[in-house]
C-alpha atoms as a PDB file:
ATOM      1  CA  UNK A   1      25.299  14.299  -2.733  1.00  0.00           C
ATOM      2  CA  UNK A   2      25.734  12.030  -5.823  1.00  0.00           C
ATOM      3  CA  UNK A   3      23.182  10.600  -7.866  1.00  0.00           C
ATOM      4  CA  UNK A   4      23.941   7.319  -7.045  1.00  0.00           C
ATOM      5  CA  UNK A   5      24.658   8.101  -3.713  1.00  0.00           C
ATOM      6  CA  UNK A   6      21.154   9.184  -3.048  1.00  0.00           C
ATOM      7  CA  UNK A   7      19.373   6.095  -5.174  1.00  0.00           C
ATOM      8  CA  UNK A   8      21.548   3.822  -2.715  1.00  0.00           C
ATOM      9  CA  UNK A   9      20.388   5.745   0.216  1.00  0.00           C
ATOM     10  CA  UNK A  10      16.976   5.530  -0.778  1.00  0.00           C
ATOM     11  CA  UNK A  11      16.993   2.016  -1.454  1.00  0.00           C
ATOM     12  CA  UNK A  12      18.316   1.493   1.847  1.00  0.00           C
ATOM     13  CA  UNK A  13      15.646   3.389   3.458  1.00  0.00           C
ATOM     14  CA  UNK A  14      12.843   1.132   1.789  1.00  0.00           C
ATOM     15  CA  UNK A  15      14.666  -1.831   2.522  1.00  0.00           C
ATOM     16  CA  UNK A  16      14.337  -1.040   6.063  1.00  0.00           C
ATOM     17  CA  UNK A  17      10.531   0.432   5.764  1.00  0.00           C
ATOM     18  CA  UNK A  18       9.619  -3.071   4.658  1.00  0.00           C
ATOM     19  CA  UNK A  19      11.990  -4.909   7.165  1.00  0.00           C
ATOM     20  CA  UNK A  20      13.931  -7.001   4.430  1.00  0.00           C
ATOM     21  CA  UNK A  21      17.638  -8.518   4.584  1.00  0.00           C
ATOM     22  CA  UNK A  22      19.672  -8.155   1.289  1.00  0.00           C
ATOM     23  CA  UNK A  23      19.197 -11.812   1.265  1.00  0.00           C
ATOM     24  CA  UNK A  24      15.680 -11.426   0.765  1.00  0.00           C
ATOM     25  CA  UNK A  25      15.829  -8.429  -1.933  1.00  0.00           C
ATOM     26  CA  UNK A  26      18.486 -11.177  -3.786  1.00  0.00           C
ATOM     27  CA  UNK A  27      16.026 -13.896  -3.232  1.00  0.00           C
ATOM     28  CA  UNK A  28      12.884 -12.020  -4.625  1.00  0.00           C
ATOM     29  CA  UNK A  29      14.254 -10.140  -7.728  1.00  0.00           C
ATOM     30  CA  UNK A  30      17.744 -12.250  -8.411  1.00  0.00           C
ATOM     31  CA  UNK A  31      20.083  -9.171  -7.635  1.00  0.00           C
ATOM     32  CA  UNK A  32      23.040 -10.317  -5.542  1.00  0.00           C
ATOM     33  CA  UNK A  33      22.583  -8.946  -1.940  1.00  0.00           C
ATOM     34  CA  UNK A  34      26.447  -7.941  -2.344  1.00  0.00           C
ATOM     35  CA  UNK A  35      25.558  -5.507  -5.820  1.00  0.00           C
ATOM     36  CA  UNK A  36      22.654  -3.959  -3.697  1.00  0.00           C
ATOM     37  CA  UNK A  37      24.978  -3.666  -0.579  1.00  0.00           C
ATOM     38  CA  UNK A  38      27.703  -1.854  -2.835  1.00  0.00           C
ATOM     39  CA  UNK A  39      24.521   0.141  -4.210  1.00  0.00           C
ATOM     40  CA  UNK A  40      23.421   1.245  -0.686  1.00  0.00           C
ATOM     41  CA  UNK A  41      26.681   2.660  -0.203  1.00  0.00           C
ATOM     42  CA  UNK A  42      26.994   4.325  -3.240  1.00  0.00           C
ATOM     43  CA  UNK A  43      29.911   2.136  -4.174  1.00  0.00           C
ATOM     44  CA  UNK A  44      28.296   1.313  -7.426  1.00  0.00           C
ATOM     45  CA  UNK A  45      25.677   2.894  -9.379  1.00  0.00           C
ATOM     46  CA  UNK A  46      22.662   0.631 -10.365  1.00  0.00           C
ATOM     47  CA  UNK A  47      22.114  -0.749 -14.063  1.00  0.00           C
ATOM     48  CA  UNK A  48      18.656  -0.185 -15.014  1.00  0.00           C
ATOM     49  CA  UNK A  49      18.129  -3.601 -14.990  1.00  0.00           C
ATOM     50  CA  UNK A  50      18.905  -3.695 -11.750  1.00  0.00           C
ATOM     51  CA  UNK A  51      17.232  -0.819 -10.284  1.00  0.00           C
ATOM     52  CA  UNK A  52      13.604  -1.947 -12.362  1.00  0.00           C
ATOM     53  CA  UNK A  53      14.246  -5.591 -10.398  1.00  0.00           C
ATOM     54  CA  UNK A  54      14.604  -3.718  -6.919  1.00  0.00           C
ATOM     55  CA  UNK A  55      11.874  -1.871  -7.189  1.00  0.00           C
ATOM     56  CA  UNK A  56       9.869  -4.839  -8.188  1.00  0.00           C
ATOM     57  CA  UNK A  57      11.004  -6.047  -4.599  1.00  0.00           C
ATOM     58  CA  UNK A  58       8.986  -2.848  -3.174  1.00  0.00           C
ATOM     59  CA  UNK A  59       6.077  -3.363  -6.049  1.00  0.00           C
ATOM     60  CA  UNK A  60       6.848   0.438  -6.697  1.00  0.00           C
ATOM     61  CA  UNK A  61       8.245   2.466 -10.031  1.00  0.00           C
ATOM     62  CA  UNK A  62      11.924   2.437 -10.152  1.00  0.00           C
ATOM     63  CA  UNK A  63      11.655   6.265 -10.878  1.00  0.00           C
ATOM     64  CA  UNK A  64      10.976   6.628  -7.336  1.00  0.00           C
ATOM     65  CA  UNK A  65      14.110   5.889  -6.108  1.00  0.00           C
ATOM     66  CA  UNK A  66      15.659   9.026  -8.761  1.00  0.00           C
ATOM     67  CA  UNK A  67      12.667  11.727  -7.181  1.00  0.00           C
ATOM     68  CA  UNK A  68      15.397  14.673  -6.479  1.00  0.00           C
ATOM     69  CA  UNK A  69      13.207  17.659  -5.872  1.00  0.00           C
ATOM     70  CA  UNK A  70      12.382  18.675  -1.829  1.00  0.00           C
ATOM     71  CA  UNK A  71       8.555  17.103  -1.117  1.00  0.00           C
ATOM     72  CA  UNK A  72       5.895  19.698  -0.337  1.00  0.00           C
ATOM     73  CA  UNK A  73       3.711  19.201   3.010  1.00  0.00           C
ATOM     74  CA  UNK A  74       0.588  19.369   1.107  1.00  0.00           C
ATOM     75  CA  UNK A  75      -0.476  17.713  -2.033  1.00  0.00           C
ATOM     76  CA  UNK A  76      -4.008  17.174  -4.077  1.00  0.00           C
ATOM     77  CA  UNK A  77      -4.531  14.496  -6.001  1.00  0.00           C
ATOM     78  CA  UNK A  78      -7.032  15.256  -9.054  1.00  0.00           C
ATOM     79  CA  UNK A  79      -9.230  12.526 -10.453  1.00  0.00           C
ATOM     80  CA  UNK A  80      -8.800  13.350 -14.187  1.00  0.00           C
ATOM     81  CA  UNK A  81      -4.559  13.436 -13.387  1.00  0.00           C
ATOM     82  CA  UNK A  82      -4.718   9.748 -11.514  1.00  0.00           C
ATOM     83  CA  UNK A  83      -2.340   7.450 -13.042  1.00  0.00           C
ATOM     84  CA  UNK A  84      -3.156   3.524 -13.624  1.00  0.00           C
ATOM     85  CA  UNK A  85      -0.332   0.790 -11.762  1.00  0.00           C
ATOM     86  CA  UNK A  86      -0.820  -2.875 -13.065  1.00  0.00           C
ATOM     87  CA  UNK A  87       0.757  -5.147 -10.482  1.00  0.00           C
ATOM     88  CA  UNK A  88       1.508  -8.640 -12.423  1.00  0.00           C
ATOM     89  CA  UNK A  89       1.633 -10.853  -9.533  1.00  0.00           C
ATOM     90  CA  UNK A  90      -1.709 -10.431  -8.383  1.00  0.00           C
ATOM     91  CA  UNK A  91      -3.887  -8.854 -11.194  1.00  0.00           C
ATOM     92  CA  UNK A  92      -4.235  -5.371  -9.093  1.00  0.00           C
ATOM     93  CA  UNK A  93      -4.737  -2.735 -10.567  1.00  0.00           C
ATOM     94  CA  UNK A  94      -4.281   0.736  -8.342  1.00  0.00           C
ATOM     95  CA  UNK A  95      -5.146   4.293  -9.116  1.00  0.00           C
ATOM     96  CA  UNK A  96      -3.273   6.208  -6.256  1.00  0.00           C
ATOM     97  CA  UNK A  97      -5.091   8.427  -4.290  1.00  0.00           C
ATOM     98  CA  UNK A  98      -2.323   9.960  -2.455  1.00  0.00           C
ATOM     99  CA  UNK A  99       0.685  11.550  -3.999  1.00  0.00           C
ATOM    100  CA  UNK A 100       4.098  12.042  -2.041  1.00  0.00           C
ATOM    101  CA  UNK A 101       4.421  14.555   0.830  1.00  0.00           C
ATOM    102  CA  UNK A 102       7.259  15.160   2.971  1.00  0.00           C
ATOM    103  CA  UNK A 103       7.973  12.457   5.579  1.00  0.00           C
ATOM    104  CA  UNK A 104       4.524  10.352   4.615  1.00  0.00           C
ATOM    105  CA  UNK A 105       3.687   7.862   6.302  1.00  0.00           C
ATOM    106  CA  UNK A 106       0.816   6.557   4.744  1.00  0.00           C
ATOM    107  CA  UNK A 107      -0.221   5.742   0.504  1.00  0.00           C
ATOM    108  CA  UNK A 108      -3.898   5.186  -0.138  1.00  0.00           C
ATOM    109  CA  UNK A 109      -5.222   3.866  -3.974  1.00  0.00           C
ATOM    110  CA  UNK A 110      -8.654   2.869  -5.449  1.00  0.00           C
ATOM    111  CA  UNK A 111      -7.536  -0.745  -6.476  1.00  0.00           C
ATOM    112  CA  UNK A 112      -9.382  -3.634  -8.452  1.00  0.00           C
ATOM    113  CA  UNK A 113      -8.908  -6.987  -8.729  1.00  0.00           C
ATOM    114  CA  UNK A 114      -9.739  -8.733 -11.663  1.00  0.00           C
ATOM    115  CA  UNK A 115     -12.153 -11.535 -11.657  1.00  0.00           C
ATOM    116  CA  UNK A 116     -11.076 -15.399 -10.689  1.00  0.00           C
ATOM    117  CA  UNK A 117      -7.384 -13.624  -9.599  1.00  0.00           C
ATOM    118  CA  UNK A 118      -5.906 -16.482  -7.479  1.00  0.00           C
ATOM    119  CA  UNK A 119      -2.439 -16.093  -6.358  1.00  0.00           C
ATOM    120  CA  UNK A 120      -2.700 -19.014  -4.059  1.00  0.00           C
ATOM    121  CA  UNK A 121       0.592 -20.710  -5.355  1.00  0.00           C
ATOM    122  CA  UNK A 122       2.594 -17.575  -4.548  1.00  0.00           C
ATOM    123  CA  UNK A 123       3.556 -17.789  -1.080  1.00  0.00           C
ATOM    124  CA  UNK A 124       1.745 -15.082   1.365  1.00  0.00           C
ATOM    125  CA  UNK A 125       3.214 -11.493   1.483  1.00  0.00           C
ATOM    126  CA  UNK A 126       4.586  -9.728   4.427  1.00  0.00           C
ATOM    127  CA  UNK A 127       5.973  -6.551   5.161  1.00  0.00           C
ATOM    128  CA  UNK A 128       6.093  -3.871   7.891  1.00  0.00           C
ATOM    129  CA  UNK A 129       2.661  -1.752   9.185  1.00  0.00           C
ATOM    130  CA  UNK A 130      -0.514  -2.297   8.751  1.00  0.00           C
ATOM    131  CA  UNK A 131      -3.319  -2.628   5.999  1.00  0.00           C
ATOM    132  CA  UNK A 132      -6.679  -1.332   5.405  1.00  0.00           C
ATOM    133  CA  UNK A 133      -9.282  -2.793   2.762  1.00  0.00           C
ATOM    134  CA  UNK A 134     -12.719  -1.237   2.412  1.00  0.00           C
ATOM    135  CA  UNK A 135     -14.538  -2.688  -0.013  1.00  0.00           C
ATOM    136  CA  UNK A 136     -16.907  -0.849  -2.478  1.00  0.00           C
ATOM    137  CA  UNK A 137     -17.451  -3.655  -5.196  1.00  0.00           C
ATOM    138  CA  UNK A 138     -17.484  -6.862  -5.843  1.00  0.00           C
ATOM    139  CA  UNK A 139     -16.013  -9.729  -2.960  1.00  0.00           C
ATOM    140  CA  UNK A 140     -12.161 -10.944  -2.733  1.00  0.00           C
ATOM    141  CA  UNK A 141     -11.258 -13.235  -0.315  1.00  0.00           C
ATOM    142  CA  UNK A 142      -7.994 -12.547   1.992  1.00  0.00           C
ATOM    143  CA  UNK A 143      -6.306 -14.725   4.354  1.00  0.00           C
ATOM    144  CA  UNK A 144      -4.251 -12.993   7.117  1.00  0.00           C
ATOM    145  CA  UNK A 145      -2.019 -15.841   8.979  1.00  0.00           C
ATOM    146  CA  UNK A 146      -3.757 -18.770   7.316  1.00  0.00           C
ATOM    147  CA  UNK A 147      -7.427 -17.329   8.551  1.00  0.00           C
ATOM    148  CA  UNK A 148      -9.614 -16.729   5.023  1.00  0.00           C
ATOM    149  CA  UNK A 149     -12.047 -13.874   5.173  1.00  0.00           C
ATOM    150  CA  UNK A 150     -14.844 -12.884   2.458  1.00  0.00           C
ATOM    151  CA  UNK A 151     -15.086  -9.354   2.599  1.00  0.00           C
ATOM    152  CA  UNK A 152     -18.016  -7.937  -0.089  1.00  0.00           C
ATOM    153  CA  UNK A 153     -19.406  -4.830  -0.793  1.00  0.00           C
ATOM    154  CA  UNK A 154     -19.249  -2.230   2.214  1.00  0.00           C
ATOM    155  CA  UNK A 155     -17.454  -4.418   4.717  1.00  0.00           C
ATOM    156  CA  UNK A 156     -13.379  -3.488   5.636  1.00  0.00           C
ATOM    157  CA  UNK A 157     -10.876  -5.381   7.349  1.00  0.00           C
ATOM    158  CA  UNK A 158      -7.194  -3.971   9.449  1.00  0.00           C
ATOM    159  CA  UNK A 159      -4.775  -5.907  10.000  1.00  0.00           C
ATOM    160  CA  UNK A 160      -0.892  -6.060  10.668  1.00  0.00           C
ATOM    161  CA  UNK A 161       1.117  -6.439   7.703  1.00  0.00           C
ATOM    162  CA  UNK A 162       4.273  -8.282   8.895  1.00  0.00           C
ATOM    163  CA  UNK A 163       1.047 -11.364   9.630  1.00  0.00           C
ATOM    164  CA  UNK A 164       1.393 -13.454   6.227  1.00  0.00           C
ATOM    165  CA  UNK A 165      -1.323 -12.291   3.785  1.00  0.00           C
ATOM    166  CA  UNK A 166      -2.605 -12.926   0.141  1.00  0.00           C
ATOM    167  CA  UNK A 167      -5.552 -11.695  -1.491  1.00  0.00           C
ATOM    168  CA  UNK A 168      -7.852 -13.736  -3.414  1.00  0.00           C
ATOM    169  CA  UNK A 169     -10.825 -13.079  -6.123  1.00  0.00           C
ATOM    170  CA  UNK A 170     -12.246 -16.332  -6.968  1.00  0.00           C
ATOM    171  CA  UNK A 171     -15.493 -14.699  -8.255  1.00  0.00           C
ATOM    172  CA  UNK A 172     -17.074 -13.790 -11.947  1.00  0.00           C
ATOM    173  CA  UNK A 173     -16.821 -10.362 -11.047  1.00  0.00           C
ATOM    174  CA  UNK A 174     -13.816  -7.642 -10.450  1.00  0.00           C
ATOM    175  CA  UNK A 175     -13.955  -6.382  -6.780  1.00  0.00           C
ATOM    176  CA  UNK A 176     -13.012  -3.080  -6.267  1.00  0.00           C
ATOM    177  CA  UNK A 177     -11.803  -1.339  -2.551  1.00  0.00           C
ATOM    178  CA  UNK A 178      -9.927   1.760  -1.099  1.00  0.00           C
ATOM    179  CA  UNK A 179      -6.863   0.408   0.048  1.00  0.00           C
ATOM    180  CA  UNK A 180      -4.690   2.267   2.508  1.00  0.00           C
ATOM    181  CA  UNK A 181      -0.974   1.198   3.586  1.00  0.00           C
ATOM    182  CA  UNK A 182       1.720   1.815   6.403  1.00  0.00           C
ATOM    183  CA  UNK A 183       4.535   2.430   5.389  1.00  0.00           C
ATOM    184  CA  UNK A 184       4.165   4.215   1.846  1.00  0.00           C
ATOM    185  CA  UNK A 185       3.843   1.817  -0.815  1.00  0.00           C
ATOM    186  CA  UNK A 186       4.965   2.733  -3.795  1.00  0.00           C
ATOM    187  CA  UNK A 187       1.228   2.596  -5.951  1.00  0.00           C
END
C-alpha cells in the first residue's frame, strides 16, 4: 500500500472515530471537504499544510497519520521519556501517559490548565466516547450540555463526549487532572 494511500486511510478512520462529515473537517481547519475526500481515497497526496490543518481537526500530531511500523500489544510509558503537547485553543497542556498499542481504544495524559484559561467564546466541543477527569490540583470548571460543574482537588467527573463540553479555569491557580479518553486522542 502507498504512502498516501495509507495517510488517506488513516484519516478516514479518525474522521469516523470522532463522527465528523468532511463538511465539518472543511469547516474547522479550512481544507475543502473535496481535497480531504480525494485524500481519503488516495487520489491525492496531502501538502503538509494540509495534513498539519487536519490533524489540528483531531488536536493530534500530523506525524500520526505517517506511523508505518506494526503496533505492539504492550507498551510502557517512562516518566523521564514523556513528551509535553501544548494545545492552543484551550491552554492544555498534556503529558501522555499512554503510548500506542495495537487496536487501542483508550489515550490517558497528566494535563494542566493554565490559570484564568477561559475558552467560553469558542463554541463547546463534541466528539465520539466518553471522558474522564480526575482532578489532582487546582479547580477548572466544565460544563457538559450547558450544566457547569466545579470539580477541585480529588473529585472526577464521566461523561459522554458527543454531549457539548468546554472546560474552564477561571482561577489564580493552574489545575492539574488525569484525563482519560474514548476513542484515542491523539495527546
Amino acid at each position: 500500500m502507498s504512502i498516501s494511500v495509507e495517510v488517506g486511510r488513516r484519516i478516514k478512520q479518525y474522521r469516523q472515530k470522532y463522527n465528523l462529515t468532511l463538511k465539518e473537517i472543511e469547516a474547522r481547519v479550512n481544507v475543502s471537504a473535496t481535497h480531504v475526500s480525494e485524500i481519503e481515497r488516495g487520489k491525492t497526496s496531502p501538502t503538509i499544510g494540509a495534513l498539519s490543518r487536519i490533524a489540528k481537526a483531531f488536536d493530534m500530531d500530523p506525524a500520526e497519520f505517517l506511523i508505518t511500523e506494526d503496533l505492539p500489544k504492550v507498551q510502557v510509558t517512562r516518566s523521564d521519556g514523556r513528551s509535553s503537547i501544548r494545545y492552543e485553543h484551550n491552554n492544555m497542556v498534556a503529558r501522555p501517559l499512554t503510548a500506542p498499542i495495537e487496536d487501542q481504544a483508550i489515550s490517558a495524559a497528566c494535563v494542566e490548565w493554565e490559570p484564568g484559561m477561559t475558552d467560553t467564546l469558542a463554541p463547546p466541543r463534541s466528539h465520539a466516547g466518553e471522558e474522564f477527569i480526575h482532578v489532582t490540583e487546582g479547580a477548572v470548571e466544565v460544563t457538559v450540555k450547558g450544566r457547569t460543574i466545579l470539580l477541585r482537588e480529588g473529585d472526577s467527573l464521566h461523561f459522554r463526549a458527543d454531549l457539548p463540553h468546554r472546560i474552564t479555569n477561571r482561577f489564580a491557580e493552574p489545575c492539574r487532572a488525569i484525563l482519560i479518553m474514548t476513542p484515542v486522542f491523539g495527546f
